[in-house]
C-alpha atoms as a PDB file:
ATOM      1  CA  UNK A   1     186.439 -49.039  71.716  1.00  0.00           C
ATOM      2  CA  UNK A   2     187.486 -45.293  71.700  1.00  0.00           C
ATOM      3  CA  UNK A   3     191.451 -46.493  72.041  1.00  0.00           C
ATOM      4  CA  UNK A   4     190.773 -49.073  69.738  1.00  0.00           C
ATOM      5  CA  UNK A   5     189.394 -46.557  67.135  1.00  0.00           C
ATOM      6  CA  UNK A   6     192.745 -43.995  68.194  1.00  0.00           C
ATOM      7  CA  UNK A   7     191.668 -42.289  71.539  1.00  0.00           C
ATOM      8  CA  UNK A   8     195.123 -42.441  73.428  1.00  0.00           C
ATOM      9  CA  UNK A   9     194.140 -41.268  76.668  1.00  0.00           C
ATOM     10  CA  UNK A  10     190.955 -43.734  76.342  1.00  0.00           C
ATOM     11  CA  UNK A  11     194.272 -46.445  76.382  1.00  0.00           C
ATOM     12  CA  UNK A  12     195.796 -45.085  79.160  1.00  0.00           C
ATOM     13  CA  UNK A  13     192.339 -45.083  81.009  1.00  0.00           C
ATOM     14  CA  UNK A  14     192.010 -48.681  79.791  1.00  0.00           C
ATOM     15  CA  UNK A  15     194.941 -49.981  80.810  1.00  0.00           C
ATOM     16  CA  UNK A  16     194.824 -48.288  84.234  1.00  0.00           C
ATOM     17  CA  UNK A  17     191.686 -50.277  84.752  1.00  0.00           C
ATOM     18  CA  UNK A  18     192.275 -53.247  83.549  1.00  0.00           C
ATOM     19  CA  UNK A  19     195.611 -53.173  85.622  1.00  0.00           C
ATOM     20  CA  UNK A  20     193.738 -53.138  88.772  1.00  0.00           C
ATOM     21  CA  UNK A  21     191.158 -55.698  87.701  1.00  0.00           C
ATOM     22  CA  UNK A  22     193.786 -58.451  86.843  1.00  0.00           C
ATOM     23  CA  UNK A  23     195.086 -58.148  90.760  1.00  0.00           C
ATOM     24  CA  UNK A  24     191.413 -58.617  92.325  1.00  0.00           C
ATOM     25  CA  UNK A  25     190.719 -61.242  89.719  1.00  0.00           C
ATOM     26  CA  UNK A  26     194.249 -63.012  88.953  1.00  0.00           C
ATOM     27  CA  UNK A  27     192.478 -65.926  86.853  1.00  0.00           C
ATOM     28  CA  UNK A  28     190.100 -64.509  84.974  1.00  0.00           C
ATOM     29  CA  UNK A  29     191.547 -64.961  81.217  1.00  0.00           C
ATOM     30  CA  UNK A  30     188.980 -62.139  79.988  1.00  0.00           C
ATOM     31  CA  UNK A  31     190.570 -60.061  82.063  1.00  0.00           C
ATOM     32  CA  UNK A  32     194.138 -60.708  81.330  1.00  0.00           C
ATOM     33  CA  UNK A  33     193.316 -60.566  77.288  1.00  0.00           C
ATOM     34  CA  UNK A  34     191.915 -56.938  77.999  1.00  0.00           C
ATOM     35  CA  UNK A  35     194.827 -56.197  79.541  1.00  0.00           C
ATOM     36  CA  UNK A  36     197.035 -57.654  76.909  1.00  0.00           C
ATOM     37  CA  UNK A  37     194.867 -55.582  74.212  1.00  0.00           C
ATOM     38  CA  UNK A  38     195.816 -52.160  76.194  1.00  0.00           C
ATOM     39  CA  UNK A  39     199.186 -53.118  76.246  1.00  0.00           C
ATOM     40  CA  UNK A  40     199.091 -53.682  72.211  1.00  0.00           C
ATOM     41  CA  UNK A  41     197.193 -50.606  72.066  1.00  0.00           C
ATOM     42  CA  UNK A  42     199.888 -48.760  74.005  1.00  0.00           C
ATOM     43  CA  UNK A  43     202.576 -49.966  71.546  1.00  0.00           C
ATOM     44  CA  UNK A  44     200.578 -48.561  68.494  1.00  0.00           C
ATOM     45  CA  UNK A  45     200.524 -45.323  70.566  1.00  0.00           C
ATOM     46  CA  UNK A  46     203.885 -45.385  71.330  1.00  0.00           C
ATOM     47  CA  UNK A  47     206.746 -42.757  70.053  1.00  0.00           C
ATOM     48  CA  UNK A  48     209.850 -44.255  70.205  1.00  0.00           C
ATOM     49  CA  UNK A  49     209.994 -48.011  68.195  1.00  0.00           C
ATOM     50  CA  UNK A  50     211.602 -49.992  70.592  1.00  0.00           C
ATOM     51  CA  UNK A  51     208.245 -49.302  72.806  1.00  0.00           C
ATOM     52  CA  UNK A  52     206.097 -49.756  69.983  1.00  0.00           C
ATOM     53  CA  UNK A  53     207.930 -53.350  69.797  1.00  0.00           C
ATOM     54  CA  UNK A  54     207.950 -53.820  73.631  1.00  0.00           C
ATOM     55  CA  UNK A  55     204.618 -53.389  74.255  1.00  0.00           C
ATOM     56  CA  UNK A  56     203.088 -55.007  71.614  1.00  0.00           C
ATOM     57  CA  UNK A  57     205.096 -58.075  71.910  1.00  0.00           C
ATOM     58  CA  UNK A  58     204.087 -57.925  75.596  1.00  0.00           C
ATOM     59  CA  UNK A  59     200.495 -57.526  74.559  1.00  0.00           C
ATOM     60  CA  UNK A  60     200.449 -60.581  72.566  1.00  0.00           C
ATOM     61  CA  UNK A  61     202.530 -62.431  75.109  1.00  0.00           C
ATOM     62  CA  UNK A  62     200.009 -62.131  77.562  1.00  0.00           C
ATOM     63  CA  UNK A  63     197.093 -62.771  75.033  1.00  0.00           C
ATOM     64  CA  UNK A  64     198.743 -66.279  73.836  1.00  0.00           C
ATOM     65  CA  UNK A  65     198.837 -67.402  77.708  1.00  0.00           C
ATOM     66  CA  UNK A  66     195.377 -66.605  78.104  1.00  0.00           C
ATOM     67  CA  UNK A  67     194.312 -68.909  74.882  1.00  0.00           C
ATOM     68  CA  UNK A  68     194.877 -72.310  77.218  1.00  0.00           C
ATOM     69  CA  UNK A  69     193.328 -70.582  80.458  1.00  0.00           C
ATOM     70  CA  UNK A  70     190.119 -70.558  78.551  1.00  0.00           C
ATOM     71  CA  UNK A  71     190.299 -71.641  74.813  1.00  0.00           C
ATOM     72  CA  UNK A  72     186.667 -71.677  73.857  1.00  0.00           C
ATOM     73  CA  UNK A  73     186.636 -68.356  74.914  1.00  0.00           C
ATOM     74  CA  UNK A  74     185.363 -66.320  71.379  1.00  0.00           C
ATOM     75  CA  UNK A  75     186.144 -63.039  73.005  1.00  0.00           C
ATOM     76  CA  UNK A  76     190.082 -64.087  73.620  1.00  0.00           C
ATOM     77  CA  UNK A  77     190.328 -65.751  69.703  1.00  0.00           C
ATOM     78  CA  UNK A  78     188.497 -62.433  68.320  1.00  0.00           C
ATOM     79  CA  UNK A  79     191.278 -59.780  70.311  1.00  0.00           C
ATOM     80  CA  UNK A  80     194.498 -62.010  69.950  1.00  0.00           C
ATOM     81  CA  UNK A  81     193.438 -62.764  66.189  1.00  0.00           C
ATOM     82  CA  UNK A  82     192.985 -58.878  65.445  1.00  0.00           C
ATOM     83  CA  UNK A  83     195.733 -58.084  67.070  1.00  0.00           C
ATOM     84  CA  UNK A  84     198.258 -60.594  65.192  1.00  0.00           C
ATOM     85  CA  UNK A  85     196.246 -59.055  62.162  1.00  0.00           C
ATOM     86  CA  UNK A  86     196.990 -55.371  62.848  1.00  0.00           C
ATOM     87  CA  UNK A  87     200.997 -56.372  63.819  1.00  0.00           C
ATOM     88  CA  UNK A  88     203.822 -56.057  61.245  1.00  0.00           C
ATOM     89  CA  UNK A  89     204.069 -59.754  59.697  1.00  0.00           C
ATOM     90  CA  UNK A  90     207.410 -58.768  58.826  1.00  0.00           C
ATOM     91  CA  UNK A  91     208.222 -58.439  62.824  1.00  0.00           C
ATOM     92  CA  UNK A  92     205.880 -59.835  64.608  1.00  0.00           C
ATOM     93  CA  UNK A  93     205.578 -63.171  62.035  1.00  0.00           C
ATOM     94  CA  UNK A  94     201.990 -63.815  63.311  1.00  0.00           C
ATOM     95  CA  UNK A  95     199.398 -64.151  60.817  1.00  0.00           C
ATOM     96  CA  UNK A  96     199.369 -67.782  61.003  1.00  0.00           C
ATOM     97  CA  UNK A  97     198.276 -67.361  64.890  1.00  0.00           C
ATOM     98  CA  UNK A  98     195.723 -64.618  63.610  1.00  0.00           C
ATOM     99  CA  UNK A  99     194.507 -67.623  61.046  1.00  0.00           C
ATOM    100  CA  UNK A 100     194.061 -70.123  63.322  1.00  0.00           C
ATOM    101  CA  UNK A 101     191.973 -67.499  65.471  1.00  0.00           C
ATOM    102  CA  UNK A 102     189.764 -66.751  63.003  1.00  0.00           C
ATOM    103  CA  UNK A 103     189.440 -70.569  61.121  1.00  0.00           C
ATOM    104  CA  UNK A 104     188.447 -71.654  65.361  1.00  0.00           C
ATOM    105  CA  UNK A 105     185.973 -69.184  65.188  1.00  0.00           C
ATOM    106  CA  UNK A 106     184.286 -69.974  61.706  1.00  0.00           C
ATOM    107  CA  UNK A 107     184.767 -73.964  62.766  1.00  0.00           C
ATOM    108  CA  UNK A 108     182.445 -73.142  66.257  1.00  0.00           C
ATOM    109  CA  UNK A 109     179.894 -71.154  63.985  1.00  0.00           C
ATOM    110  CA  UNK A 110     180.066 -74.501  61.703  1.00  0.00           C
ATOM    111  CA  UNK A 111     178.319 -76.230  65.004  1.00  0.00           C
ATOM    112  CA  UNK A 112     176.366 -73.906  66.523  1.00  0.00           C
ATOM    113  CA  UNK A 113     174.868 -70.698  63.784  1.00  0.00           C
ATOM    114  CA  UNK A 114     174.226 -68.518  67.245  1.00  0.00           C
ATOM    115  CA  UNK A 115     178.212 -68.549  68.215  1.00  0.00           C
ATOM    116  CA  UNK A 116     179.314 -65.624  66.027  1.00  0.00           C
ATOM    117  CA  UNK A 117     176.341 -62.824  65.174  1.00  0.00           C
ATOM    118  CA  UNK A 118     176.462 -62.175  61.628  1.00  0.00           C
ATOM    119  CA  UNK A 119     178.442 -59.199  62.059  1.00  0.00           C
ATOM    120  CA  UNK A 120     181.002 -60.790  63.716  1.00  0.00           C
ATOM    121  CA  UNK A 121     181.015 -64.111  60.797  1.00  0.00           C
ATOM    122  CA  UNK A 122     181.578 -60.877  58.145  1.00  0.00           C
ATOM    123  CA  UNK A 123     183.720 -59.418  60.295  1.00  0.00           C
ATOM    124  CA  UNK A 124     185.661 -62.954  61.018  1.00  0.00           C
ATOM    125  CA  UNK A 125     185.705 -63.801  57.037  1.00  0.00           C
ATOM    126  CA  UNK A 126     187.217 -60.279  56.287  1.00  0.00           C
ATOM    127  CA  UNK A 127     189.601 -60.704  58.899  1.00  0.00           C
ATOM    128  CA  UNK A 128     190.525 -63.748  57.899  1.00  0.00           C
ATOM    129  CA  UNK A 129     191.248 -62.825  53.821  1.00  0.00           C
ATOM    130  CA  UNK A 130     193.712 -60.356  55.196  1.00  0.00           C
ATOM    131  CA  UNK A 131     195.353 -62.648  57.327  1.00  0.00           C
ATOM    132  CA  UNK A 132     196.325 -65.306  54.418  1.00  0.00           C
ATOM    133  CA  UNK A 133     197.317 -62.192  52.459  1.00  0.00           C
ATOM    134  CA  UNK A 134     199.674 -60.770  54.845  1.00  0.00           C
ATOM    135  CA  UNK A 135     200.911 -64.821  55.337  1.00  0.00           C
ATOM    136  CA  UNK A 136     201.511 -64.496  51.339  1.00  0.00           C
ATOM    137  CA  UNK A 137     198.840 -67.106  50.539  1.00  0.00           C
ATOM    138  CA  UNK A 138     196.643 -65.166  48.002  1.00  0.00           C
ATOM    139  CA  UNK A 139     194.700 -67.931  46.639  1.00  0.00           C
ATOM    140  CA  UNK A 140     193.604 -68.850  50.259  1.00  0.00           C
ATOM    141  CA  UNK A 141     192.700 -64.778  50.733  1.00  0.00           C
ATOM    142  CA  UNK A 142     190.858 -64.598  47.487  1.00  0.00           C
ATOM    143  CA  UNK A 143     188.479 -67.760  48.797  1.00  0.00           C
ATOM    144  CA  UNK A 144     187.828 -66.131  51.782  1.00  0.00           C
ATOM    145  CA  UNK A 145     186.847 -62.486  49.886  1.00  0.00           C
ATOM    146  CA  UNK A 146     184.343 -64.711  47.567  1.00  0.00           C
ATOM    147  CA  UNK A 147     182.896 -66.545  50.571  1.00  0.00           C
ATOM    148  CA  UNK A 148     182.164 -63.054  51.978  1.00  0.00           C
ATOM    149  CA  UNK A 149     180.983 -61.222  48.886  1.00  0.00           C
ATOM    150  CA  UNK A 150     178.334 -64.749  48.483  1.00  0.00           C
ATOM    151  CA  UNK A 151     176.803 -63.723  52.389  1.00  0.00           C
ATOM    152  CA  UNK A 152     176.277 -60.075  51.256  1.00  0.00           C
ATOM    153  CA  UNK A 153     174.422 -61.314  48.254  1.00  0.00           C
ATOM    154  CA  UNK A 154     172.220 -63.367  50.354  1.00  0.00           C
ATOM    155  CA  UNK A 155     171.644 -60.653  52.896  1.00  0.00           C
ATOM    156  CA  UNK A 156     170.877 -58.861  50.283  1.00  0.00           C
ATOM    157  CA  UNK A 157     168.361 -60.985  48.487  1.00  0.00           C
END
């Protein structure tokens, strides 16, 4: 969480570690979606732009091959989905990905209220507004922002 929140060398650490994990545990798709998220992380850190390209692309590369190694996996749909959110739509052209991320993980809460805490629903509904905004559906982003603003009003009641 410290890269995540701007702590380079907390990347670097990251990374380090999670580059060693993925070669005792070659399947694990947790794993490998870590890894991916370091190597997105590196790409925000990144001075030069063709890095900052590289290793974000390779980031999300890796984090779209670990969707169909395990793709109930809420963990996996909540780091590929912010990532595609935090990307350059212009570039990266992945806010429909990040949608889809975030509509799985509101369709799972649907069935079962204990899969996403409430947090993480707020969290997936914010998430989700800015996704269809940067996709250039505003209408679809405003829905979302009114959904939200109706669960604060009943947290708060």
């Amino acid at each position: 969480m410290k890269g995540v929140d701007g702590d380079k060398k907390a990347v670097k650490i990251a990374y380090e570690i999670f580059l060693k994990l993925r070669k005792t545990e070659p399947d694990n798709a947790l794993i490998e979606a870590y890894y991916g998220r370091t190597l997105a992380l590196l790409g925000r850190d990144a001075v030069q732009p063709l890095e900052k390209a590289d290793k974000a692309q390779e980031g999300l590369d890796s984090l779209n091959q670990e969707i169909p190694m395990d793709p109930n996996q809420k963990e996996i749909q909540l780091l590929r989905g912010n990532i595609c959110l935090r990307l350059p739509e212009s570039f990266f052209h992945c806010s429909e990905t990040a949608i889809e991320d975030f509509t799985f993980l509101l369709d799972h809460y649907k069935e079962n209220s204990n899969y996403l805490t409430p947090k993480q629903v707020r969290e997936v509904l914010r998430n989700l507004s800015a996704a269809y905004q940067n996709a250039g559906k505003p209408d679809k982003a405003n829905s979302f922002l009114q959904r939200l603003d109706q669960l604060e009003l009943k947290k708060k009641s």
